[in-house]
Protein backbone atom coordinates (compact mmCIF):
# COMPACT_ATOMS: atom_id res chain seq x y z
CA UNK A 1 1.42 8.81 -61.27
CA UNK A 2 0.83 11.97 -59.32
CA UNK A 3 -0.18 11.68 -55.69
CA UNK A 4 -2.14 14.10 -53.63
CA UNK A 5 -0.47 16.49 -51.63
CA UNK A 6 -0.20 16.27 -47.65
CA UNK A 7 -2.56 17.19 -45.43
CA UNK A 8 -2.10 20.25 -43.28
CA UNK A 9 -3.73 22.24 -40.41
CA UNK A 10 -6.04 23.95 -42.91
CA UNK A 11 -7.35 20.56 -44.11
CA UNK A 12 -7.95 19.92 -40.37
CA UNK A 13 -9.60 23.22 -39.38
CA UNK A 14 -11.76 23.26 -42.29
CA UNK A 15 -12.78 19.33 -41.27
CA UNK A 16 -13.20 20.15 -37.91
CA UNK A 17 -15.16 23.59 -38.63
CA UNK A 18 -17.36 21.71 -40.82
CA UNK A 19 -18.14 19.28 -38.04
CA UNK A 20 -18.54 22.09 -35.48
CA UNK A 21 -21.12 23.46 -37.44
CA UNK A 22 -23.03 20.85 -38.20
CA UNK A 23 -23.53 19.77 -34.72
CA UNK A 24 -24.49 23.00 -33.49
CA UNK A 25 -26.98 22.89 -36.42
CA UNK A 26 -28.56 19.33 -35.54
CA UNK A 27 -27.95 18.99 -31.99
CA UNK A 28 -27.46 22.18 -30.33
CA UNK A 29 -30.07 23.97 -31.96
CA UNK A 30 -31.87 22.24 -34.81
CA UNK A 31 -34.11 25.03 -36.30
CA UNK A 32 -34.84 24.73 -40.00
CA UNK A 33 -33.23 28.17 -41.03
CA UNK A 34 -29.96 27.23 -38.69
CA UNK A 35 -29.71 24.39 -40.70
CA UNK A 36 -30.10 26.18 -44.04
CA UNK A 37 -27.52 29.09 -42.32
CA UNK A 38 -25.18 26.12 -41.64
CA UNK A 39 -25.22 24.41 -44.54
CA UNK A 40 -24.58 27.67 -46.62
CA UNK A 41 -21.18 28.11 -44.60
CA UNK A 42 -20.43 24.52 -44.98
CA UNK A 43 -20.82 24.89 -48.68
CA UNK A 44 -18.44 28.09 -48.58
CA UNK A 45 -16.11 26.23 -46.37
CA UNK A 46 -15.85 23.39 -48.74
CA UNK A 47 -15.40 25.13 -51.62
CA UNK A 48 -12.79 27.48 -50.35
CA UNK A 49 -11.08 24.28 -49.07
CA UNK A 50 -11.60 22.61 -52.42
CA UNK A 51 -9.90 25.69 -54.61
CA UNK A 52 -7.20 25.75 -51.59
CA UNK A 53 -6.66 22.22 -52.14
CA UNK A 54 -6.45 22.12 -56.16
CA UNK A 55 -3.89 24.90 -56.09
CA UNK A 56 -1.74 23.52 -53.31
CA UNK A 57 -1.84 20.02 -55.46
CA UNK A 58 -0.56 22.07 -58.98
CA UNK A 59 2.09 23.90 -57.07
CA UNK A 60 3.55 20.53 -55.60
CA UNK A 61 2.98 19.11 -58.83
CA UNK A 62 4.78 21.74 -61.55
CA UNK A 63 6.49 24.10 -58.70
């Protein structure tokens, strides 16, 4: 069976960017259309992470 790759610092910059964010959204400064901007990035963050992720797994896997 094929097991996920290792974590790196992107993995942890993108977690701790995520958490950043959200703080400042619901703590900091919890206006509705901060937490819309917030969650928009987070989205964007998470999906860039995601692709970053799936192609680092299929280059450990078949490189």
């Amino acid at each position: 069976m094929v097991e996920s790759p290792t974590f790196d610092v992107y993995d942890g910059v993108a977690l701790a960017a995520t958490l950043l964010l959200l703080v400042i959204a619901y703590v900091v400064y919890p206006e509705p259309i901060v937490k819309f901007a917030v969650w928009t990035v987070v989205l964007t963050v998470y999906m860039t992470w995601f692709c970053y992720f799936g192609v680092k797994w299929l280059y450990e896997v078949y490189g």
